[in-house]
C-alpha atoms as a PDB file:
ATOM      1  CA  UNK A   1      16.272 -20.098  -3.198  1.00  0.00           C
ATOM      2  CA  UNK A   2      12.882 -21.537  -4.116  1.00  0.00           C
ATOM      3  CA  UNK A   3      13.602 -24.475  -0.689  1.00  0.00           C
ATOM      4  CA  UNK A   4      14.334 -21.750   1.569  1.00  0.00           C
ATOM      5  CA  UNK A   5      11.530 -19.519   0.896  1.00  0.00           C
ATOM      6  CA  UNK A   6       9.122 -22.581   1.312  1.00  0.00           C
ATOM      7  CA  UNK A   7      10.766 -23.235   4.784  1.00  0.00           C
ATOM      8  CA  UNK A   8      10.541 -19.688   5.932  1.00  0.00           C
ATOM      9  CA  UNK A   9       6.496 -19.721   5.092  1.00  0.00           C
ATOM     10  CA  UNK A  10       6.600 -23.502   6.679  1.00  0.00           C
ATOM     11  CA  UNK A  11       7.707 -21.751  10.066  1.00  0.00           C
ATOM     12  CA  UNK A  12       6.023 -18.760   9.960  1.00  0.00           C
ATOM     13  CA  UNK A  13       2.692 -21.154   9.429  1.00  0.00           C
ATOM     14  CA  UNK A  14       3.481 -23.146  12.198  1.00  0.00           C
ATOM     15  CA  UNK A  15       4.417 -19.906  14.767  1.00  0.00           C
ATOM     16  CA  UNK A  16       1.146 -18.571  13.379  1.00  0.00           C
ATOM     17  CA  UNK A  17      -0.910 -21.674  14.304  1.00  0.00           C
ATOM     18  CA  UNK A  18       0.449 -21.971  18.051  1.00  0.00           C
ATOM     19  CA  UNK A  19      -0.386 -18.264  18.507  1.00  0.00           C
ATOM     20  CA  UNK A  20      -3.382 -17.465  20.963  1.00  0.00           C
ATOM     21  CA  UNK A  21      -6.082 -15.599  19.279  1.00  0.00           C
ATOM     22  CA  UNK A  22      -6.755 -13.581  22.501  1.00  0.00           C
ATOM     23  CA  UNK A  23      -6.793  -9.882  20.206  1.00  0.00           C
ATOM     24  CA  UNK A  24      -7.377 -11.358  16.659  1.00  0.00           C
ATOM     25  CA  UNK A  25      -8.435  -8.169  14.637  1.00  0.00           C
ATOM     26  CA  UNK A  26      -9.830  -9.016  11.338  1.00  0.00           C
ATOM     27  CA  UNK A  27     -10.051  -5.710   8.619  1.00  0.00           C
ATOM     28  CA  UNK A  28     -11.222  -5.556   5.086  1.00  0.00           C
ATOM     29  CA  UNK A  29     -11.574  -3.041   2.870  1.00  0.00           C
ATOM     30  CA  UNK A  30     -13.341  -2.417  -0.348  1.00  0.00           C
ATOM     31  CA  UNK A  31     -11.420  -0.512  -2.788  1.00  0.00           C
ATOM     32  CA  UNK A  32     -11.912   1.927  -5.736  1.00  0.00           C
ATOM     33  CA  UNK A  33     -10.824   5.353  -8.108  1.00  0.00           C
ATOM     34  CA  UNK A  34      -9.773   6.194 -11.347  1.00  0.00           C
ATOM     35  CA  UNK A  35      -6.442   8.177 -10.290  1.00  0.00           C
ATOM     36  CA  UNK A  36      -4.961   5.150 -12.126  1.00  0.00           C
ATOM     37  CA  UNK A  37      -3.320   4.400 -15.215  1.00  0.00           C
ATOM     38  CA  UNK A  38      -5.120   0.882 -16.440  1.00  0.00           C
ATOM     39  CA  UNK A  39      -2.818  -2.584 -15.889  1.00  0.00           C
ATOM     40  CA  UNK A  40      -3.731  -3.731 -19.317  1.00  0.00           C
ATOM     41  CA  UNK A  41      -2.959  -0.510 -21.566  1.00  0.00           C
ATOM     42  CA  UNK A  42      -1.098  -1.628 -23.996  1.00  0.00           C
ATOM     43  CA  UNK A  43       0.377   1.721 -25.839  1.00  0.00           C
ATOM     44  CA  UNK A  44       0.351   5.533 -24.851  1.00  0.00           C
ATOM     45  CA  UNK A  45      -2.602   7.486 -24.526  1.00  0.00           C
ATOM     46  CA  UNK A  46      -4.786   8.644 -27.650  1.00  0.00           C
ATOM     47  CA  UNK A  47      -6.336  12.062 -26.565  1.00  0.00           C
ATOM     48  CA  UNK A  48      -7.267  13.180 -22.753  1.00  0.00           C
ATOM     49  CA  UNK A  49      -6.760  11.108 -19.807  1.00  0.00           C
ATOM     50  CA  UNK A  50      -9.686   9.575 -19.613  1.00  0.00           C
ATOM     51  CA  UNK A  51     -11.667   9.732 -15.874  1.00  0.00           C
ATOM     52  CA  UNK A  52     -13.718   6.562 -16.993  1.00  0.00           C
ATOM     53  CA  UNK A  53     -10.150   4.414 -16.566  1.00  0.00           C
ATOM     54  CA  UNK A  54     -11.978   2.593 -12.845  1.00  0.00           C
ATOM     55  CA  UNK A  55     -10.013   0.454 -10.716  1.00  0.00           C
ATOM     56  CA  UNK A  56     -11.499  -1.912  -8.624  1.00  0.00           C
ATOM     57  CA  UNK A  57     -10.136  -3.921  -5.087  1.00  0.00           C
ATOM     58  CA  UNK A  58     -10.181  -5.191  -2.014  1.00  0.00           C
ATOM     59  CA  UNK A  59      -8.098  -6.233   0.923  1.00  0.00           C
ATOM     60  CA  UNK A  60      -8.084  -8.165   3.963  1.00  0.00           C
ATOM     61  CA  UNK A  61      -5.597  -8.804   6.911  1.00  0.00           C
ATOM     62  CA  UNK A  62      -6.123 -10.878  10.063  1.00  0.00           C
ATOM     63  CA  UNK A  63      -3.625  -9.686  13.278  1.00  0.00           C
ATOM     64  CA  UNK A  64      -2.821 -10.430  16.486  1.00  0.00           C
ATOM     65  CA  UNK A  65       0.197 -10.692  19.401  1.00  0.00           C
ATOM     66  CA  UNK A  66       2.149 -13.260  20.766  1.00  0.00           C
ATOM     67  CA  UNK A  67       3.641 -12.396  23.709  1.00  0.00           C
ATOM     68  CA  UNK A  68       4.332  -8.937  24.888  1.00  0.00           C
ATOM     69  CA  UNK A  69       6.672  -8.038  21.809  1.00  0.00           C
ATOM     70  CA  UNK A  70       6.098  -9.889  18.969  1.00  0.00           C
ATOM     71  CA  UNK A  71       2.965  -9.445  16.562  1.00  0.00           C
ATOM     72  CA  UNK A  72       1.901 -10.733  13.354  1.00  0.00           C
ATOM     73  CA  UNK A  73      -0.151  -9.575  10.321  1.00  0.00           C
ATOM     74  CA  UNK A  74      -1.289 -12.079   7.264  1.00  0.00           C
ATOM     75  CA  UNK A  75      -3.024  -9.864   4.228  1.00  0.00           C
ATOM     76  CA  UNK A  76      -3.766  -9.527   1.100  1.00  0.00           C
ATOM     77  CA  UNK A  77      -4.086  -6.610  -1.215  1.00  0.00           C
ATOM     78  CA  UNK A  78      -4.941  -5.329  -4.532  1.00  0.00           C
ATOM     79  CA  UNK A  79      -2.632  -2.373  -5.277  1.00  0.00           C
ATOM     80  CA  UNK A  80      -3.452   0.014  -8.153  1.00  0.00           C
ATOM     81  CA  UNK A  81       0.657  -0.191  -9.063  1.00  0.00           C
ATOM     82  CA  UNK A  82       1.843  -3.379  -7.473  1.00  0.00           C
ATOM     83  CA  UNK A  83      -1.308  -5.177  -8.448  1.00  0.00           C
ATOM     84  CA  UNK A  84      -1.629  -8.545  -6.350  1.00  0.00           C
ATOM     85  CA  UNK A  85      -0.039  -8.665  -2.962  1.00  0.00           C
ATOM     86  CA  UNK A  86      -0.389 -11.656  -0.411  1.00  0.00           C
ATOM     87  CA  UNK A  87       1.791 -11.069   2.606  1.00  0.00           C
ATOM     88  CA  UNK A  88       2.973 -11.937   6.281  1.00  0.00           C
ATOM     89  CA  UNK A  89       4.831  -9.444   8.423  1.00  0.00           C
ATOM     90  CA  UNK A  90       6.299 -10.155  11.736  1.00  0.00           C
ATOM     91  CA  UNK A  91       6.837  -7.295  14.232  1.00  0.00           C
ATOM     92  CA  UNK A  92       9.525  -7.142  17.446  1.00  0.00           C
ATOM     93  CA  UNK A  93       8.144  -4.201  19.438  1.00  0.00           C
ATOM     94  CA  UNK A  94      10.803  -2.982  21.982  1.00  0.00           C
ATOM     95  CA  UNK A  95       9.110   0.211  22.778  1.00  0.00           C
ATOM     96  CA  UNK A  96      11.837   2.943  21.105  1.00  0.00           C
ATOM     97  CA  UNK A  97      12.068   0.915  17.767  1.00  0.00           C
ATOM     98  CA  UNK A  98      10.193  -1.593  16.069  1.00  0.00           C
ATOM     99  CA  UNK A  99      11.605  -3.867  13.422  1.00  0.00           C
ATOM    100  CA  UNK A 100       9.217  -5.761  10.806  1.00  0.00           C
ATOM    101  CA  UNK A 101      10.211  -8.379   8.241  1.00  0.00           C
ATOM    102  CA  UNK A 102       8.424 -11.356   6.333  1.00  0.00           C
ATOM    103  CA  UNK A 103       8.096 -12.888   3.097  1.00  0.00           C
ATOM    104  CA  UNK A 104       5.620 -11.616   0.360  1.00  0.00           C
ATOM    105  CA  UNK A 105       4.284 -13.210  -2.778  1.00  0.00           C
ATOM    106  CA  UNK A 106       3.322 -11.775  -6.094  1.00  0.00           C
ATOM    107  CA  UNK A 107      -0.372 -14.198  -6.617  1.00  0.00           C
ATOM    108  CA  UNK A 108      -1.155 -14.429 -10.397  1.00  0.00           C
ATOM    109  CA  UNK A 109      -0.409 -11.160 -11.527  1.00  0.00           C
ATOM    110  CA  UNK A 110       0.975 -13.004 -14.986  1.00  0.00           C
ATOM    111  CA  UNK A 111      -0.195 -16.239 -16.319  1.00  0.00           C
ATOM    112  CA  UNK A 112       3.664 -17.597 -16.625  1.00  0.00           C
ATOM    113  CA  UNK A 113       4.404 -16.510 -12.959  1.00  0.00           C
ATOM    114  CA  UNK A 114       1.383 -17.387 -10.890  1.00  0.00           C
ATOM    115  CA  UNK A 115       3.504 -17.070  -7.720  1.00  0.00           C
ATOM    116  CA  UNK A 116       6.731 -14.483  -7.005  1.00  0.00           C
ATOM    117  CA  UNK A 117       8.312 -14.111  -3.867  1.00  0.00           C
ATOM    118  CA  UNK A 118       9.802 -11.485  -1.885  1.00  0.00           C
ATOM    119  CA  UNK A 119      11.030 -10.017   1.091  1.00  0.00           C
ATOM    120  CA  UNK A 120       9.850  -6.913   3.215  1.00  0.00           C
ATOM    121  CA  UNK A 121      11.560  -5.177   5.874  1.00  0.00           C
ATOM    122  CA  UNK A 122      11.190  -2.033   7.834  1.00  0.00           C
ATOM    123  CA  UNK A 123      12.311  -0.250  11.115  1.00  0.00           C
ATOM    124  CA  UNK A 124      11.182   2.280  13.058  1.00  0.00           C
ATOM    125  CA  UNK A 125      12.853   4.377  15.724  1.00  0.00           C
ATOM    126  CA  UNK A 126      10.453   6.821  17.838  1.00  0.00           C
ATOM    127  CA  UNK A 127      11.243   8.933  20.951  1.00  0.00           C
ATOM    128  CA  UNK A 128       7.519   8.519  22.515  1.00  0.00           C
ATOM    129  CA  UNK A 129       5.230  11.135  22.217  1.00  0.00           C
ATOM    130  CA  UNK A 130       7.649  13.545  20.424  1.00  0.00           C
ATOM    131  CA  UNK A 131       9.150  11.899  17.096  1.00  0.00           C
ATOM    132  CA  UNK A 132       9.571   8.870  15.051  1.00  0.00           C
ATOM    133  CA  UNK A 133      11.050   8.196  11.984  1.00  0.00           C
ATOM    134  CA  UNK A 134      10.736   5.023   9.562  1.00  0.00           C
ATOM    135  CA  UNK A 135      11.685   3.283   6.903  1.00  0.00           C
ATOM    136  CA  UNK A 136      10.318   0.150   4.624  1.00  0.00           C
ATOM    137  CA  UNK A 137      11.594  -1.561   1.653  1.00  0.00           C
ATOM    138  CA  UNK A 138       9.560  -4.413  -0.224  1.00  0.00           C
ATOM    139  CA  UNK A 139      11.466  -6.041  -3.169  1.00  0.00           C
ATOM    140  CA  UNK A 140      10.613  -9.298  -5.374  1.00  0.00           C
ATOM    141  CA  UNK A 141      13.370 -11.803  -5.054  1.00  0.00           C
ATOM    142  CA  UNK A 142      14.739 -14.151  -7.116  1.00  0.00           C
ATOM    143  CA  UNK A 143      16.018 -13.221 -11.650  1.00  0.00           C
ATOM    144  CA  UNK A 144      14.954 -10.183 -13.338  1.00  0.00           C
ATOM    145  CA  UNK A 145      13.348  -9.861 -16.048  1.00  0.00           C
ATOM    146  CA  UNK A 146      14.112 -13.119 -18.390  1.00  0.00           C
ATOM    147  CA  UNK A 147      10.910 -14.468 -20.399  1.00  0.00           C
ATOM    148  CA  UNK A 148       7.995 -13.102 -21.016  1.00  0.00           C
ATOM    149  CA  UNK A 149       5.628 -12.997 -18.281  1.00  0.00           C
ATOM    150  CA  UNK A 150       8.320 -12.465 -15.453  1.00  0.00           C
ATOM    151  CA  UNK A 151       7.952  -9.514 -13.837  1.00  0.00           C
ATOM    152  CA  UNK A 152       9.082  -7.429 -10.455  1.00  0.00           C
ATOM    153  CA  UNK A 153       7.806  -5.963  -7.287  1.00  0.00           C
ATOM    154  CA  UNK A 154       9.576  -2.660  -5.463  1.00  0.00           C
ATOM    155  CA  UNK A 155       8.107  -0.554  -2.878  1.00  0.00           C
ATOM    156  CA  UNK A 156       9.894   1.988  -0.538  1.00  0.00           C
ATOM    157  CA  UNK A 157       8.769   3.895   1.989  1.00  0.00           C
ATOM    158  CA  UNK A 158      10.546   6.897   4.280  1.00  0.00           C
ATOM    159  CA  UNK A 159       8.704   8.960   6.986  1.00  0.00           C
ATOM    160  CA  UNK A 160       9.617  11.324   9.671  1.00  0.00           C
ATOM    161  CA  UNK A 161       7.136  12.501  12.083  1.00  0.00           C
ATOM    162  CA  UNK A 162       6.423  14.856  15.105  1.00  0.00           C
ATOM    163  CA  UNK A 163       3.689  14.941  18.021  1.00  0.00           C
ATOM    164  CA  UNK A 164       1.782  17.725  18.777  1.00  0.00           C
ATOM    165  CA  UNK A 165      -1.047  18.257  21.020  1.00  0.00           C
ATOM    166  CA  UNK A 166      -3.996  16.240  19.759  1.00  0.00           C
ATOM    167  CA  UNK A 167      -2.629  15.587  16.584  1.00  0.00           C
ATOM    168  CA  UNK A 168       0.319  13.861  14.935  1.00  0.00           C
ATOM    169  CA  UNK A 169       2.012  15.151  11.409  1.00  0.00           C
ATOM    170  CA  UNK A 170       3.924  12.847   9.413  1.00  0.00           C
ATOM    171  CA  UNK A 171       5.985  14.145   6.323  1.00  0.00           C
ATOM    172  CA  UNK A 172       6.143  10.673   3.626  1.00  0.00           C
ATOM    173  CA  UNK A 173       8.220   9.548   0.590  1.00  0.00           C
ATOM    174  CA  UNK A 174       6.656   6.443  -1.374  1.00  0.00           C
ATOM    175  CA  UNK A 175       7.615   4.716  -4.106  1.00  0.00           C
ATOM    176  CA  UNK A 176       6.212   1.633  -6.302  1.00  0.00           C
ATOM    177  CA  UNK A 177       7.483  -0.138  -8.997  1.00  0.00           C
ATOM    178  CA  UNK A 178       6.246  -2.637 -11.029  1.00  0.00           C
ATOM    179  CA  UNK A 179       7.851  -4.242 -13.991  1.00  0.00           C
ATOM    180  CA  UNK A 180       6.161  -7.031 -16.413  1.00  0.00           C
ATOM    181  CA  UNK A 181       8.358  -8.115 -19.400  1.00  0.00           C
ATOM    182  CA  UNK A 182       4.878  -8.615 -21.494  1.00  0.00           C
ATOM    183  CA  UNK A 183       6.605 -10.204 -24.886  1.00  0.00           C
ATOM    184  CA  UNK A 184       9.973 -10.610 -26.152  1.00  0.00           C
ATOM    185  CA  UNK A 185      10.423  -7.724 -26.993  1.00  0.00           C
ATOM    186  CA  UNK A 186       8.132  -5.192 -25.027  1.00  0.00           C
ATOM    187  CA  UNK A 187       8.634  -4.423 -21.018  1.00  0.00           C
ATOM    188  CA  UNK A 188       6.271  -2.332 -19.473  1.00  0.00           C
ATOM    189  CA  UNK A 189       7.091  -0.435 -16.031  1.00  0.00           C
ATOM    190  CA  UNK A 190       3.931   1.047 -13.720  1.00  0.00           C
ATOM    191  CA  UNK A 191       5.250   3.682 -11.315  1.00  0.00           C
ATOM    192  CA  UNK A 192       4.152   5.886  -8.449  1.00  0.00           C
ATOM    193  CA  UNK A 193       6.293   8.567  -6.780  1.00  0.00           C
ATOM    194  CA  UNK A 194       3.739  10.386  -3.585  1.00  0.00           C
ATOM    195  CA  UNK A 195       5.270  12.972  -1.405  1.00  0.00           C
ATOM    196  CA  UNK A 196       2.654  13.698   1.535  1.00  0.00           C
ATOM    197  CA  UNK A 197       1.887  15.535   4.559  1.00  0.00           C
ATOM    198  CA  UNK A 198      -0.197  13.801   6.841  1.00  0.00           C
ATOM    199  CA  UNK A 199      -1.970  15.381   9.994  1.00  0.00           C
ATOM    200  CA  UNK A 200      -3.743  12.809  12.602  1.00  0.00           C
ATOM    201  CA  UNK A 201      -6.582  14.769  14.543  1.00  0.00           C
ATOM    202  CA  UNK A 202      -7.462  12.646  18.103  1.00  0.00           C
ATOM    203  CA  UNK A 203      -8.845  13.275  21.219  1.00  0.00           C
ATOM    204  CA  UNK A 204      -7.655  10.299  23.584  1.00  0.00           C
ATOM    205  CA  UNK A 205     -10.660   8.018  24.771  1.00  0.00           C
ATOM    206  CA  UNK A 206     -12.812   9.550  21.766  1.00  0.00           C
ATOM    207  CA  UNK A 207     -14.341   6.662  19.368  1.00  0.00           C
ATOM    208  CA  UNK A 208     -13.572   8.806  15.974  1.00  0.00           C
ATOM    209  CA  UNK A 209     -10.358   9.696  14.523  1.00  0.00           C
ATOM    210  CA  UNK A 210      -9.525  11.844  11.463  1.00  0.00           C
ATOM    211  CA  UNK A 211      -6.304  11.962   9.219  1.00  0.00           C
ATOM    212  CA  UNK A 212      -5.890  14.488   6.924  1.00  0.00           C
ATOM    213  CA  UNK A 213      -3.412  14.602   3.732  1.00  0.00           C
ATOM    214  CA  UNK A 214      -2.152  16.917   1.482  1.00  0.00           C
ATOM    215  CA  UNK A 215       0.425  16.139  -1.126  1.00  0.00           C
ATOM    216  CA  UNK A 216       1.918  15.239  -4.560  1.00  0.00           C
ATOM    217  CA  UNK A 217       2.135  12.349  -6.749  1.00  0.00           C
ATOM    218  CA  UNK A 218       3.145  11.159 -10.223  1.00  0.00           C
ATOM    219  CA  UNK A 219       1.945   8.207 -11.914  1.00  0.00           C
ATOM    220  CA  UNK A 220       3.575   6.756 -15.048  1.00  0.00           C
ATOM    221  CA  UNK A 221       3.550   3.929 -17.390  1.00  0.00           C
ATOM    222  CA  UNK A 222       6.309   3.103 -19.637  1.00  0.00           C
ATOM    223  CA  UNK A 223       6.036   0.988 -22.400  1.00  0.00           C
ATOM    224  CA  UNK A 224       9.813  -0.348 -23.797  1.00  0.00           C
ATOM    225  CA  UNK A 225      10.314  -1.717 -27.288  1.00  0.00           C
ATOM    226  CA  UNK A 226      13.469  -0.661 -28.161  1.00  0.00           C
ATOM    227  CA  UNK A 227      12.120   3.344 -28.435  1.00  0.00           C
ATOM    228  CA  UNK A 228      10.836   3.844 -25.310  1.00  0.00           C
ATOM    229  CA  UNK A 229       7.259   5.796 -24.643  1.00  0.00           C
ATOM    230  CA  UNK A 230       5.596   7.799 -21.077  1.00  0.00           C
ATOM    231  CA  UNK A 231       2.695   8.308 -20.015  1.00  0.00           C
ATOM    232  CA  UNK A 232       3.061  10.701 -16.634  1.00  0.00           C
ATOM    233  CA  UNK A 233       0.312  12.595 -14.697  1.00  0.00           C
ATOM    234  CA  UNK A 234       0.913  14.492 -12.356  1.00  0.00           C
ATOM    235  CA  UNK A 235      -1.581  15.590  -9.064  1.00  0.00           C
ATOM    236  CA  UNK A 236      -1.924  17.403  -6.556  1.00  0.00           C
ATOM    237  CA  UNK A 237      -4.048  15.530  -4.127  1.00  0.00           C
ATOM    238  CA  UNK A 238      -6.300  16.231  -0.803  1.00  0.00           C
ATOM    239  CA  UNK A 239      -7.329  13.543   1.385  1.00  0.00           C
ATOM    240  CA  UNK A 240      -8.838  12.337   4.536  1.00  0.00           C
ATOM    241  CA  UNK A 241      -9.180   9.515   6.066  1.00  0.00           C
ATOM    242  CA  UNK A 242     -11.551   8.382   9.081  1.00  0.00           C
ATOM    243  CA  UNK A 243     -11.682   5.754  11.613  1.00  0.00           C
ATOM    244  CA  UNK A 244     -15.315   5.450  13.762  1.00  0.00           C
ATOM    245  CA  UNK A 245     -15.073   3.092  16.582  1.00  0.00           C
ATOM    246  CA  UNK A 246     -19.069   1.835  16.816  1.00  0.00           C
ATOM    247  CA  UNK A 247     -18.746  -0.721  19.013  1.00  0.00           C
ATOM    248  CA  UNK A 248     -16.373  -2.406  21.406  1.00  0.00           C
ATOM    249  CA  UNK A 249     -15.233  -4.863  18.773  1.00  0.00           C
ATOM    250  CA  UNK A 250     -16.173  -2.808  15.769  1.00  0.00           C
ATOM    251  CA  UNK A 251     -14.693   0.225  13.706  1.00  0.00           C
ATOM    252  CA  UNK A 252     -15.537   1.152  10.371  1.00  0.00           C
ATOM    253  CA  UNK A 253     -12.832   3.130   8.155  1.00  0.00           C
ATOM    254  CA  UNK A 254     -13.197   5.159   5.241  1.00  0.00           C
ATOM    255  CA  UNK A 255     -10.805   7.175   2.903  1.00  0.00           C
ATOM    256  CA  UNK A 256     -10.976   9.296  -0.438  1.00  0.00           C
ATOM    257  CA  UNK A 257      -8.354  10.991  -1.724  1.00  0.00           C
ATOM    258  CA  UNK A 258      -9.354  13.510  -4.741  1.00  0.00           C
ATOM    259  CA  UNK A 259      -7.293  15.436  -6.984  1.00  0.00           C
ATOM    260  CA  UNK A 260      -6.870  19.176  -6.839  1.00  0.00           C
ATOM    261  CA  UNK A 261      -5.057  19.399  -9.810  1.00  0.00           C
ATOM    262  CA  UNK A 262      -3.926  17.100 -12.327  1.00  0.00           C
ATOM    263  CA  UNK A 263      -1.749  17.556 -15.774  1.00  0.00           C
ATOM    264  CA  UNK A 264      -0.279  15.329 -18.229  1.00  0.00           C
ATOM    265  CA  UNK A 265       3.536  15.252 -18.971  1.00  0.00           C
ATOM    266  CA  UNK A 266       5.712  13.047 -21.444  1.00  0.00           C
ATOM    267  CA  UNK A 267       3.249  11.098 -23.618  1.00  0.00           C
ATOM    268  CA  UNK A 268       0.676  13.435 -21.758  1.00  0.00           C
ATOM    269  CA  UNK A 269       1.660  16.676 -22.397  1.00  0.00           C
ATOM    270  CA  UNK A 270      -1.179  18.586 -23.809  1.00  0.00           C
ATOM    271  CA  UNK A 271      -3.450  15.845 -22.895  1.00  0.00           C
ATOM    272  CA  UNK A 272      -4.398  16.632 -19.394  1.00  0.00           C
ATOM    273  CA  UNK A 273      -7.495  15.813 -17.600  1.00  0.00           C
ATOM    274  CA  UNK A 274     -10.665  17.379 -18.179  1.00  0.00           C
ATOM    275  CA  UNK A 275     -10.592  20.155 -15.449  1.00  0.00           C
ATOM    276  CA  UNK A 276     -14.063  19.070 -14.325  1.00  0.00           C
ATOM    277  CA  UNK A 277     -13.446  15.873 -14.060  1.00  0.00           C
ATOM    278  CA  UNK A 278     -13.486  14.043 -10.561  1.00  0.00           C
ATOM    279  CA  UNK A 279     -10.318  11.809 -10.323  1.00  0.00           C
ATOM    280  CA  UNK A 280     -10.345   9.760  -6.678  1.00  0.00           C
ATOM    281  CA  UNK A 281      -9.090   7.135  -4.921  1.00  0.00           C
ATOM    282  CA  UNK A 282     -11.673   5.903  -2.168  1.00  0.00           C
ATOM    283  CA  UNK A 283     -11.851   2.843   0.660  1.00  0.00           C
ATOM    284  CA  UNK A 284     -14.647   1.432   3.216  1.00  0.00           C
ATOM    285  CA  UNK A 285     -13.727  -0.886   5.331  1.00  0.00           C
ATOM    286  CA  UNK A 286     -14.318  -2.819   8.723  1.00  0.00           C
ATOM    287  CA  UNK A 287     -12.347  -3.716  10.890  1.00  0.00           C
ATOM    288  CA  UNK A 288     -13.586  -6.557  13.964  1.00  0.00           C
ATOM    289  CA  UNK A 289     -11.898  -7.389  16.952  1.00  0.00           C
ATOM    290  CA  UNK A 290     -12.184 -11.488  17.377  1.00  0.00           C
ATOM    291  CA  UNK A 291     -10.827 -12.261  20.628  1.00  0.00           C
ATOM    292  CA  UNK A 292     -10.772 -10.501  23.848  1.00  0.00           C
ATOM    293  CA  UNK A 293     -10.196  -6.726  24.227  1.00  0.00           C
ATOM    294  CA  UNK A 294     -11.364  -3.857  22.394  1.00  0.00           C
ATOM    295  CA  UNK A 295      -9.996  -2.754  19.167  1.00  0.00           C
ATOM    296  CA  UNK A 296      -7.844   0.189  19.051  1.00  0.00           C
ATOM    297  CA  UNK A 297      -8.910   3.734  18.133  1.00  0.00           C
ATOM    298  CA  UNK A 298      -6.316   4.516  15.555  1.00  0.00           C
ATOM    299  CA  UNK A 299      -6.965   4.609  11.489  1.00  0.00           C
ATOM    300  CA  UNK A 300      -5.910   0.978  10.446  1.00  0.00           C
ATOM    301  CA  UNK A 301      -5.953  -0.225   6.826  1.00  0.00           C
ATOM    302  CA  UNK A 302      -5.348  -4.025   5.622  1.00  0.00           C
END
C-alpha cells in the first residue's frame, strides 16, 4: 500500500513538472473564528461554550491546465475539523461532467503519524446553464484506529444546483470526520454535519461577485473511554462570501460566516452560548494569476 501511494505522488510530480505554466493561479487565504470546538480539549465542557475558543489558519493552492481537459490543483489547508490537509487533485473536464481524483495526506496532525494518506474523488454532472449536481468523498486510507496516535480523515460532500438569471443557488450536504485514538484507552471523534443554501449573485463581465449562504450546522466532539461523552452545538448560520477582481491578474476574496443562533445539546444542554456573543468563521485571501490570461471572476478558495 505504502509503494503504491509513493508511485502515484512520483507520477503525479512528474505530470506536474512537464505542465506549462501558461494560467498558473496562485490563492492563499488567511483563516480564523471561534465557531469551533478546540483540537486539544481533552474532556466535556465545564459551564458555557466559551466564544474565546479562536482558531487560527491558512491555506494555499497553486493551479493550472494542461491541455484543453485536464487541470490540476496542489494545496494545503488547515481545517477547523480535519485539521492538516496537503493535497493534489486532478480534473478531466468533458464539458457535461467533470471527474476529480488524487491522493491526500494527513501532515503531522499526531506526533506518531506525521504523514497519512488518502484518496479523494468526486464527479460532477451539469446540464449547462440550467443544473448540476455533485458529489465528493475524501477518506484516509490504509488501518483504523490501532495505537495511539493513529487517527482518520472522512469528508463527504453532495450538492444539487439550479441557474437562474444572474444568480446560481446551490442546496449542500457536508460532512467531516475526524478520529484520533489519543491513548490506549481514550478515542476522540471531531464532527461537522452543514446543510446550506447557497445563492451566487453575478453580472457577467462585472469584476465583483457575491455568494450568499444560509444554513445549519452541528459541531460535536466525542470523547470515548469506555462511557462515552458529547459535546454538540448546534447553529444556525448566515454568510457571504465575496470575490473583487482588482486587477487583471489579481482578486482578493473574503468570507464570514456568523451565527444566528446557537444552542448546546448532549454534554451542552443547558450550556449554550452567551446570546450576545459573536461566534464566526472568517477568510481573506488573494488570489494571483502567474502566467498568461486573466484570472477568472468566480469566488475561488484554496
Amino acid at each position: 500500500m505504502t509503494s503504491s501511494r509513493g508511485a502515484a505522488w512520483a507520477v503525479l510530480i512528474l505530470v506536474l513538472a512537464a505542465a506549462p505554466l501558461s494560467g498558473l493561479e496562485l490563492a492563499t487565504e488567511a483563516r480564523a473564528g471561534n465557531l469551533f470546538l478546540p483540537w486539544s480539549q481533552d474532556a466535556a465542557t465545564v459551564g458555557v461554550f466559551p466564544a474565546d475558543n479562536f482558531f487560527w489558519g491558512a491555506a494555499v493552492a497553486v493551479s493550472d491546465s494542461v491541455g484543453d481537459s485536464l487541470s490540476y490543483r496542489i494545496g494545503y489547508e488547515t481545517d477547523p475539523v480535519l485539521r492538516h490537509l496537503v493535497s493534489v487533485l486532478l480534473t478531466y473536464d468533458l464539458g457535461f461532467a467533470q471527474f476529480s481524483a488524487g491522493p491526500f495526506l494527513g501532515a503531522f496532525n499526531s506526533r506518531e503519524a506525521p504523514l497519512k494518506g488518502g484518496l479523494s474523488t468526486s464527479l460532477r454532472l451539469e446540464w449547462p446553464g440550467r443544473v448540476f449536481a455533485s458529489f465528493r468523498s475524501d477518506s484516509s486510507l490504509g488501518g483504523g484506529l490501532l495505537a495511539a496516535g493513529d487517527y482518520i480523515q472522512e469528508m463527504t460532500e453532495i450538492s444539487a444546483g439550479w441557474y437562474v438569471y444572474n444568480a446560481i443557488c446551490t442546496l449542500s450536504m457536508q460532512t467531516k470526520k475526524f478520529y484520533l485514538q489519543e491513548t490506549a484507552s481514550l478515542m476522540t471523534q471531531d464532527r461537522l454535519s452543514r446543510y446550506t443554501f447557497d445563492v451566487n449573485v453575478y453580472r457577467k463581465g462585472a469584476p465583483l461577485t457575491l455568494v450568499w449562504t444560509l444554513g445549519y450546522q452541528a459541531l460535536s466532539k466525542t470523547w470515548d473511554s469506555g462511557l462515552p461523552a458529547t459535546d454538540t452545538l448546534g447553529s444556525v448560520i448566515l454568510g457571504t462570501r465575496a470575490d473583487w477582481r482588482v486587477a487583471r491578474k489579481l482578486r482578493i476574496t473574503a468570507r464570514l460566516e456568523t451565527s444566528v443562533f446557537s444552542f448546546g445539546t448532549d454534554g451542552l444542554s443547558g450550556q449554550s452560548p452567551d446570546p450576545g456573543a459573536f461566534l464566526f468563521d472568517a477568510g481573506l485571501g488573494v488570489i494571483y494569476r502567474i502566467g498568461d490570461g486573466v484570472s477568472g471572476g468566480s469566488p475561488s478558495a484554496p
